[in-house]
Protein backbone atom coordinates (compact mmCIF):
# COMPACT_ATOMS: atom_id res chain seq x y z
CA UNK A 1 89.62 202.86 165.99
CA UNK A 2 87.21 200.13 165.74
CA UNK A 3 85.34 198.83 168.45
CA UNK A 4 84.33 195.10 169.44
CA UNK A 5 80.66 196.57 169.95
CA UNK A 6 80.58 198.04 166.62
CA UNK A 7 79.69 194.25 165.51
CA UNK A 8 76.56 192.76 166.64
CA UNK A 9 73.25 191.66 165.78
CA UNK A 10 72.27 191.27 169.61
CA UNK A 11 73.05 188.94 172.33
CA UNK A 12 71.04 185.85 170.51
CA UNK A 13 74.83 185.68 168.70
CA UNK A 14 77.47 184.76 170.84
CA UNK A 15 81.07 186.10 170.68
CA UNK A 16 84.02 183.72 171.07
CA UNK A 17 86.76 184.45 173.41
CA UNK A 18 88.65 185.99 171.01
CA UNK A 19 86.58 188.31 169.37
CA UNK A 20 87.97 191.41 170.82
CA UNK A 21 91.27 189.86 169.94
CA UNK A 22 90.49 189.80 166.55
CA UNK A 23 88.93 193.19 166.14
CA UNK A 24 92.11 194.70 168.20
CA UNK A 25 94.56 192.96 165.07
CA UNK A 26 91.82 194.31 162.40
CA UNK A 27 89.15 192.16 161.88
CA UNK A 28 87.14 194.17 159.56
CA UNK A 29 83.49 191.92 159.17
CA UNK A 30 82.49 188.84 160.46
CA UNK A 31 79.54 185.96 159.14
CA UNK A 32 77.47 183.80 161.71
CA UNK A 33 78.16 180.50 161.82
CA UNK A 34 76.80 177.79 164.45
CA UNK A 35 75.09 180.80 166.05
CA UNK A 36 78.22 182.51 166.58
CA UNK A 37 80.23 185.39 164.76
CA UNK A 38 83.33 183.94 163.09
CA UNK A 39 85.94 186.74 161.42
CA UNK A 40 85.86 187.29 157.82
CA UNK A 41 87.72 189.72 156.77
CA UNK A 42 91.14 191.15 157.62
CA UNK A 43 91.50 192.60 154.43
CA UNK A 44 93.15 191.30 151.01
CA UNK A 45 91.48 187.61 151.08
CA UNK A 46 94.25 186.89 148.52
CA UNK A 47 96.69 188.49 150.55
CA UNK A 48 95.40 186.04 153.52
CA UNK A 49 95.79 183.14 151.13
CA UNK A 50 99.52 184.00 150.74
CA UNK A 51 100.03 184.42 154.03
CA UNK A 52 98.72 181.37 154.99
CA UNK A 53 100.56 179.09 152.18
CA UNK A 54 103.93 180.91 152.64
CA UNK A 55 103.71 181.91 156.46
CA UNK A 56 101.55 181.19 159.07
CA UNK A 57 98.26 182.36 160.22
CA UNK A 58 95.91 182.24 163.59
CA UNK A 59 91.95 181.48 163.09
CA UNK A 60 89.56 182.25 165.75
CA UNK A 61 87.46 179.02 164.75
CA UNK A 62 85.56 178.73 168.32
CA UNK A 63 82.29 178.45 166.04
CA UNK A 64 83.29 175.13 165.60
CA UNK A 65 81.52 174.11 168.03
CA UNK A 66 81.97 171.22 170.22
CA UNK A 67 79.63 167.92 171.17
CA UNK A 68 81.07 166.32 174.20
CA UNK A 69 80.07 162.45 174.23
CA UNK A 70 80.90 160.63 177.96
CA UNK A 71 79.60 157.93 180.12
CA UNK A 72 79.79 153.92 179.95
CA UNK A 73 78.32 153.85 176.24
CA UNK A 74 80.10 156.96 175.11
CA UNK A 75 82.02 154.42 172.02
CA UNK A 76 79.14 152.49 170.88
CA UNK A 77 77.14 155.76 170.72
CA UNK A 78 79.52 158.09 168.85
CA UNK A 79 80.01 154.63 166.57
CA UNK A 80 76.05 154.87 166.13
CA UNK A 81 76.17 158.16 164.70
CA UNK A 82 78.51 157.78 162.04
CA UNK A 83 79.09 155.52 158.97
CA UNK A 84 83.04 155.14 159.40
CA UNK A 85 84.35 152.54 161.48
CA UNK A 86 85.86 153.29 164.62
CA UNK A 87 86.56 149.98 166.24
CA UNK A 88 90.19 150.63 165.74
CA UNK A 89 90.17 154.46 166.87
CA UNK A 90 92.80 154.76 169.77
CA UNK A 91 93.05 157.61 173.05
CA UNK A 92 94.72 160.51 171.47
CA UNK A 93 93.84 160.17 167.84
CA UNK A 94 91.17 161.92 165.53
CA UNK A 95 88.91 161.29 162.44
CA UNK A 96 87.30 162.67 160.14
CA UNK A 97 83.78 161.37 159.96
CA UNK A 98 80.40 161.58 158.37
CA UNK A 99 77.51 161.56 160.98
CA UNK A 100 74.02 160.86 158.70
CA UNK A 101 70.60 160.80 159.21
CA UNK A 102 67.89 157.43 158.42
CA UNK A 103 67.96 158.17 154.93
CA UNK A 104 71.79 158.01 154.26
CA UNK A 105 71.45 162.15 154.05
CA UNK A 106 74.99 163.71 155.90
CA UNK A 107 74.13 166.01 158.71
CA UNK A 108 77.66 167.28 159.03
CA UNK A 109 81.08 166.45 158.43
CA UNK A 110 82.90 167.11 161.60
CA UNK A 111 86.31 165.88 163.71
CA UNK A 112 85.69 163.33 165.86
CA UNK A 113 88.12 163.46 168.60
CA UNK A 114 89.22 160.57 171.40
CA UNK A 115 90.12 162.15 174.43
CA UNK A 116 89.37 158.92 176.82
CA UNK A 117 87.99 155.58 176.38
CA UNK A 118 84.72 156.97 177.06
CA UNK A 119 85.08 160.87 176.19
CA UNK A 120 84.76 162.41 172.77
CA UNK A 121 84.16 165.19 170.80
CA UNK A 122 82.86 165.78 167.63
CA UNK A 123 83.94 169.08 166.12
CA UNK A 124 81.23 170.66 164.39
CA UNK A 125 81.03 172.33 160.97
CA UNK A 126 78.05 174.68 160.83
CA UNK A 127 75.07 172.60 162.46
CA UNK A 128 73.18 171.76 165.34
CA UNK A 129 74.44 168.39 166.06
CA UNK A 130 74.66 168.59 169.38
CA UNK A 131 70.32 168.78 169.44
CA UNK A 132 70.70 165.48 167.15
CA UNK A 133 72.58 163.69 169.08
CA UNK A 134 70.68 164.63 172.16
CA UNK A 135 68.03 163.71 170.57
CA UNK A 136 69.54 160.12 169.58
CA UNK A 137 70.53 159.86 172.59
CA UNK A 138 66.96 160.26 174.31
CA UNK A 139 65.84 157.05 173.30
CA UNK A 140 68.87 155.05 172.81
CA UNK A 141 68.86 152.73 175.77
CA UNK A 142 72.57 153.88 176.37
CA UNK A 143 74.75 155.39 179.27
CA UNK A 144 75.88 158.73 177.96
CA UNK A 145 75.78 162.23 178.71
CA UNK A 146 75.41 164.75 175.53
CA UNK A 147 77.07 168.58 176.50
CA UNK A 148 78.60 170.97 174.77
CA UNK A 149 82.09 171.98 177.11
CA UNK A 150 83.50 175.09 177.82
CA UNK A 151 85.96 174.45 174.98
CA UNK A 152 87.14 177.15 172.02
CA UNK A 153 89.56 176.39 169.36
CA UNK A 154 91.87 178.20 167.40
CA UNK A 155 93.71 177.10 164.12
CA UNK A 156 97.45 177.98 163.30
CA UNK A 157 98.00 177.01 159.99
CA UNK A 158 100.69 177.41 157.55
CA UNK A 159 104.37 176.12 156.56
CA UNK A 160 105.41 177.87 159.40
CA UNK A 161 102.97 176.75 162.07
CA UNK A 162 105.34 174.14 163.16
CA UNK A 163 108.41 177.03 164.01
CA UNK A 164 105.39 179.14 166.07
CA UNK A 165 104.93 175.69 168.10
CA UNK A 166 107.82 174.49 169.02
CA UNK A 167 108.35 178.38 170.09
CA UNK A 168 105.43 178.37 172.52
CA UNK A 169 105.82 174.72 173.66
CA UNK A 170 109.12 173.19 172.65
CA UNK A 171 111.03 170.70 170.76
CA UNK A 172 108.56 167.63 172.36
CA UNK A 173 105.20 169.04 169.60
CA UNK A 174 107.04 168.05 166.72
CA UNK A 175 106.36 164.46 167.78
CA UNK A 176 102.45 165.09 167.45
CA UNK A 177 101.95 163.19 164.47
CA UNK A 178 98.53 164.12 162.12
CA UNK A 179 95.27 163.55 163.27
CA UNK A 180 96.66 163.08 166.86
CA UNK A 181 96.29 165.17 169.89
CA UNK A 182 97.58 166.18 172.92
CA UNK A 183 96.71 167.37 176.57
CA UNK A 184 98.44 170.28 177.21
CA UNK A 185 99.38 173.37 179.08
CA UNK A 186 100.49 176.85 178.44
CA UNK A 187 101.51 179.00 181.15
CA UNK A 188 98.69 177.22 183.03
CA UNK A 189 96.28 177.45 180.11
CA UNK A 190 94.48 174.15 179.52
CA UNK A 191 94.26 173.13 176.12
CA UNK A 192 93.63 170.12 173.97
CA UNK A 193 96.49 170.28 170.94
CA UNK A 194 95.66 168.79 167.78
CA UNK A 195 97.53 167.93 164.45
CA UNK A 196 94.40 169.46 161.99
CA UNK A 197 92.79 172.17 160.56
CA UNK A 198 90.63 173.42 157.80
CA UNK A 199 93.30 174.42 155.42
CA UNK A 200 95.27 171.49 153.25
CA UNK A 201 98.37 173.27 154.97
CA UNK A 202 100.30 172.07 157.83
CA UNK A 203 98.78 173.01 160.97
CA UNK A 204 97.42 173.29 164.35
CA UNK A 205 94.31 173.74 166.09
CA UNK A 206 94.39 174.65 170.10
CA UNK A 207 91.64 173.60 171.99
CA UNK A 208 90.94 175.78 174.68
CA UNK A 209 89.32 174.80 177.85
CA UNK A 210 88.84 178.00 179.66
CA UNK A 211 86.79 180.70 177.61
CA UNK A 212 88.55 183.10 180.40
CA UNK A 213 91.54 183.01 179.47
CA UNK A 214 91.31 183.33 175.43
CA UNK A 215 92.51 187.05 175.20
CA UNK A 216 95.79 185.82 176.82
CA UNK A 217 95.82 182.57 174.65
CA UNK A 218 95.58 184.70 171.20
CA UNK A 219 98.32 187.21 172.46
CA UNK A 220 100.75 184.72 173.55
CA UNK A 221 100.30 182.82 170.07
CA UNK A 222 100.91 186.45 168.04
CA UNK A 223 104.04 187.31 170.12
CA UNK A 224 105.89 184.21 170.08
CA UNK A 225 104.51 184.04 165.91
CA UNK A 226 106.04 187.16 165.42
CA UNK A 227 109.71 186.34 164.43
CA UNK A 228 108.00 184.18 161.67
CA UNK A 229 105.55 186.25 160.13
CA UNK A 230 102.43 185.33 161.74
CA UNK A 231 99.61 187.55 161.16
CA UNK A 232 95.40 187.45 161.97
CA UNK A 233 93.31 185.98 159.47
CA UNK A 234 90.50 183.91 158.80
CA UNK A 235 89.84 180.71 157.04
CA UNK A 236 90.64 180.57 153.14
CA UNK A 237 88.09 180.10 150.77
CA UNK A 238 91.11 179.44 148.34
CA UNK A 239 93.09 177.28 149.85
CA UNK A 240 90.30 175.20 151.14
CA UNK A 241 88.88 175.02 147.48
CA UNK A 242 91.95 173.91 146.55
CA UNK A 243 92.19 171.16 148.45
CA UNK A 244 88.72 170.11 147.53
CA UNK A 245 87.88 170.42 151.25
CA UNK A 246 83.86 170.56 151.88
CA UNK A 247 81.80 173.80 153.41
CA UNK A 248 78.93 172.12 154.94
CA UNK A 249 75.35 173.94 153.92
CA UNK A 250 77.24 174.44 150.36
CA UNK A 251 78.74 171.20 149.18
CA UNK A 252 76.89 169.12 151.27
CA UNK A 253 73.57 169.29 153.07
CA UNK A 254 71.02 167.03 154.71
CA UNK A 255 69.95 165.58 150.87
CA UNK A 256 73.67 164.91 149.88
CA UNK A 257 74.90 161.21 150.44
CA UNK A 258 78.50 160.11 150.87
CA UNK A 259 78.31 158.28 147.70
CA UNK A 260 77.74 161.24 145.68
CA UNK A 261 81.01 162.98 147.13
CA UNK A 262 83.21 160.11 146.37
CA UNK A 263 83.44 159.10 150.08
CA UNK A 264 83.15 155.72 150.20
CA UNK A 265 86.03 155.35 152.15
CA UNK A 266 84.22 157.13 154.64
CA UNK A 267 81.26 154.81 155.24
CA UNK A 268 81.57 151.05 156.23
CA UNK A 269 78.60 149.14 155.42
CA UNK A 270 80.54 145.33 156.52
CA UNK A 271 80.87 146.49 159.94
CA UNK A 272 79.02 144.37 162.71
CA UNK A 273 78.01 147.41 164.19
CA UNK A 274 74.81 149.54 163.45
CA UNK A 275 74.55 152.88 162.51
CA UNK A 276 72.09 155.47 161.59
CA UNK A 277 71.29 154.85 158.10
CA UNK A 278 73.02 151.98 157.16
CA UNK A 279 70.32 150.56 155.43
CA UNK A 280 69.41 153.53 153.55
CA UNK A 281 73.04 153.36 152.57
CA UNK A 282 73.24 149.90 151.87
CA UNK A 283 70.15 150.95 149.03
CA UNK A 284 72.50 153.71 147.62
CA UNK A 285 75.33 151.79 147.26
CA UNK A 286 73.38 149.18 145.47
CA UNK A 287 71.26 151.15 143.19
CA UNK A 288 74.27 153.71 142.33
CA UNK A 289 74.00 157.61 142.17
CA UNK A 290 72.17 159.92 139.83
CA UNK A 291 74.82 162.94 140.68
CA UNK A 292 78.08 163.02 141.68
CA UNK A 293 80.47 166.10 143.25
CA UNK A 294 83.29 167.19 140.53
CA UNK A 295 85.70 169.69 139.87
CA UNK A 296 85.52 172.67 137.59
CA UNK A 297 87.68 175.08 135.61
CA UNK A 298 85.74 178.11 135.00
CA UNK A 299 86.62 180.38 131.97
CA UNK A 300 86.22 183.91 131.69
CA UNK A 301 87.55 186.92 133.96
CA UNK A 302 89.13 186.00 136.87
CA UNK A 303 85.91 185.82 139.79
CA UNK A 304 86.34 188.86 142.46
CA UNK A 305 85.11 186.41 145.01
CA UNK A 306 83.32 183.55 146.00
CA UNK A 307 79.65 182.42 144.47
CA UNK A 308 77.02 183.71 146.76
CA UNK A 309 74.61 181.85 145.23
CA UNK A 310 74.60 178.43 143.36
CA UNK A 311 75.03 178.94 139.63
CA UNK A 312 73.29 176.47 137.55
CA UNK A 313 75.38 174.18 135.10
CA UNK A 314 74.33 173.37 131.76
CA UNK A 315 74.76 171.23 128.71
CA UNK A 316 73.19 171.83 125.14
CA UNK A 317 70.48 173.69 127.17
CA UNK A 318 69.34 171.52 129.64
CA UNK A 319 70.54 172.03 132.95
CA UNK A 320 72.97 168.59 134.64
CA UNK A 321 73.80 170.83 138.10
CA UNK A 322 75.25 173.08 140.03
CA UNK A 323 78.29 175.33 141.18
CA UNK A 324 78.49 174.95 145.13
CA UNK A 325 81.75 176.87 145.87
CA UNK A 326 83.86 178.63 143.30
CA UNK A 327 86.77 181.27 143.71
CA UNK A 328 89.73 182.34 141.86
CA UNK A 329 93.43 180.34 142.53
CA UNK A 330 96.18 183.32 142.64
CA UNK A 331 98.46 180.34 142.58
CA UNK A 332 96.91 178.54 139.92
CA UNK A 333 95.97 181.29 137.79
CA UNK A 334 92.16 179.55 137.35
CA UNK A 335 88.74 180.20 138.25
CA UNK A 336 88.18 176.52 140.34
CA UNK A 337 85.36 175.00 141.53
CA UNK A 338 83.36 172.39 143.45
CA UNK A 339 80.17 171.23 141.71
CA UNK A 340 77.55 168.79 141.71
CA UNK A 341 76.37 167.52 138.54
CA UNK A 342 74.17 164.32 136.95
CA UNK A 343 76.27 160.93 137.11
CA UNK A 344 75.81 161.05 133.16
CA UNK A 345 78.04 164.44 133.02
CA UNK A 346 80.86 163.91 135.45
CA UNK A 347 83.52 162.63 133.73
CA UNK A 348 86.88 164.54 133.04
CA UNK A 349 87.24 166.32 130.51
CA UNK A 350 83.67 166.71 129.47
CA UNK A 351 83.01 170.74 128.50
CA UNK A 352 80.47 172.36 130.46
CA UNK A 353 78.30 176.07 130.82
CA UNK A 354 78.28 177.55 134.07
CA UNK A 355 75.12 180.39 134.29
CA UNK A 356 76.93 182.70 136.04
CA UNK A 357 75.76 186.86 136.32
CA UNK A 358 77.18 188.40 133.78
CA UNK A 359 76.29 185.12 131.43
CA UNK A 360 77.20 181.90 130.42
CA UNK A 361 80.94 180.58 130.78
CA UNK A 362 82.38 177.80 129.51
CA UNK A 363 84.09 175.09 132.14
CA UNK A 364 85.83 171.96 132.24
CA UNK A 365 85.42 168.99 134.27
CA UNK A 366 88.44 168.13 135.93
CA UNK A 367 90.05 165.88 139.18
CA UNK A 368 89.77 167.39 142.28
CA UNK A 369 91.64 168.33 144.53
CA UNK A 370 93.19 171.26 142.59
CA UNK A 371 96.04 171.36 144.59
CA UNK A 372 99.05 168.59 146.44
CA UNK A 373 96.24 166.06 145.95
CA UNK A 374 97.84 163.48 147.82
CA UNK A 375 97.46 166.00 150.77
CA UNK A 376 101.44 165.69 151.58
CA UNK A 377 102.31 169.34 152.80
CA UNK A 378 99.46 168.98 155.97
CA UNK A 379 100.89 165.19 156.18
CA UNK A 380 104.20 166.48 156.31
């Protein structure tokens, strides 16, 4: 039988409260992400995809980390860190946001969440925000306090998420409306309940607020999941592909702008309020992209996994970009991918060669998302 000590690179990586959950259900291998091991591997990665679009599934996702924001100035700092507007961002609701350094670069791509007028937190894809905003906040001339809490999540996503839900907490969660959240309890387990998740799927994440108690938290979610299929698994590489959703360090990175994803919506450049690198902003907007993210279809034999390293796109020989995450749809029947490539390239249609190992493939520039592009099965 496997053993939770069987993993480890030392103590310099920390374990999340449900790591011996996960290896008890069969977690098989795990990566490091925000200095922390996250599972990935429970087997079949297609057979997780499945599960997750047909089903339901439970992610230990306590590497995304959290940045706690409170004090007096706690809105008009978090607003400082980010290009979107928040002026309208109520108690109980979240966002996701863009935070960006002075030269319009994006840091990470996190959720903010409002617990309080003056109490946030930023949910953390892999980075170390919480030393930036520390940092911000060190000569900022404002009233806040920068921590990260005692706080873990977990994500329960799937078509059947909803069923395992009202199971553990009743008929009142289907109110919780997406991108909201609730303060909850369960069996006198505190927890933070959101309407999100990394997956384009309907879903949950549980926020828990006492790393003692996480062992109990995972069981409880398994047993009352178990009349509808739940099973262990880890976040989808296909279905986030899919649904065009971004893997910081891959499709973005500290010399990606929001312009170049298409994000425009994201950033508010009108606003009365300041931000870090508006102005820098401001210039890209003005002056226009030389690359922008886009779509492929890949030809060729279906890929046995995701790109492990960035394979270089050409056209008539001279190289326009790069592959940032590809993977094979079992649902679509496609090799899709994310990609950036030069503004001059990335229109539909336009044919493509991808360098991959075994050689060059053709590929076709298409819209992204792949899949429900209108996002209405997590809406729903």
């Amino acid at each position: 039988m496997t053993q939770s000590d069987d993993f480890g690179f030392g103590t310099q990586i920390r374990k999340s409260p449900y790591f011996d959950a996960t290896v008890r259900w069969g977690a098989r291998a795990f990566s490091v992400y925000n200095h922390m091991y996250i599972p990935r591997d429970f087997g079949d990665p297609e057979q997780n995809f499945w599960n997750l679009v047909n089903d339901a599934i439970l992610c230990d996702v306590a590497v995304e980390r959290q940045v706690e924001i409170t004090g007096p100035d706690a809105a008009a700092f978090t607003q400082m860190l980010t290009p979107r507007d928040l002026s309208t961002m109520a108690v109980g609701q979240c966002k996701y946001i863009l935070i960006t350094n002075a030269d319009g670069g994006i840091l990470n791509d996190p959720i903010l969440l409002r617990l309080a007028e003056n109490h946030f937190w930023i949910s953390i894809g892999d980075s170390d925000i919480l030393l930036w905003a520390q940092g911000v906040a060190v000569h900022s001339g404002m009233d806040v306090t920068i921590r990260e809490p005692d706080v873990s999540p977990l994500q329960l996503q799937g078509p059947k998420s909803g069923d395992v839900m009202q199971a553990l907490f009743g008929d009142t969660i289907m109110d919780l409306r997406y991108y909201r959240l609730r303060e909850m309890e369960l069996d006198g387990i505190p927890l933070i309940v959101s309407r999100t998740g990394w997956s384009s799927e309907l879903g949950y994440e549980l926020y828990l607020r006492d790393g003692n108690r996480g062992d109990e938290l995972w069981e409880k979610i398994m047993a009352a999941g178990a009349p509808f299929g739940i099973k262990p698994g880890h976040t989808s590489s296909i279905r986030r592909i899919e649904g065009g959703m971004l893997s910081y360090q891959a499709d973005a990175d500290i010399n990606t702008n929001p312009f170049e994803l298409g994000m425009d919506r994201l950033v508010n450049l009108d606003m009365e309020a300041d931000f870090i690198g508006k102005a820098a902003l401001r210039r890209i907007r003005d002056n226009g992209v030389s690359r922008k993210q886009v779509g492929l279809r890949i030809e060729g034999a279906r890929l046995k996994g995701p790109n492990t390293t960035f394979w270089p796109i050409t056209k008539d020989g001279d190289t326009i970009g790069k592959v940032t995450s590809a993977v094979y749809s079992p649902r679509l029947e496609q090799n899709i991918a994310l990609a950036m490539v030069s503004a001059d390239w990335a229109e539909i249609g336009a044919v493509v060669d991808v360098a991959m190992p075994q050689g060059p493939v053709q590929a076709t520039i298409v819209e992204r998302p792949f899949f429900d592009p209108k996002k209405k099965i997590a809406t729903s």
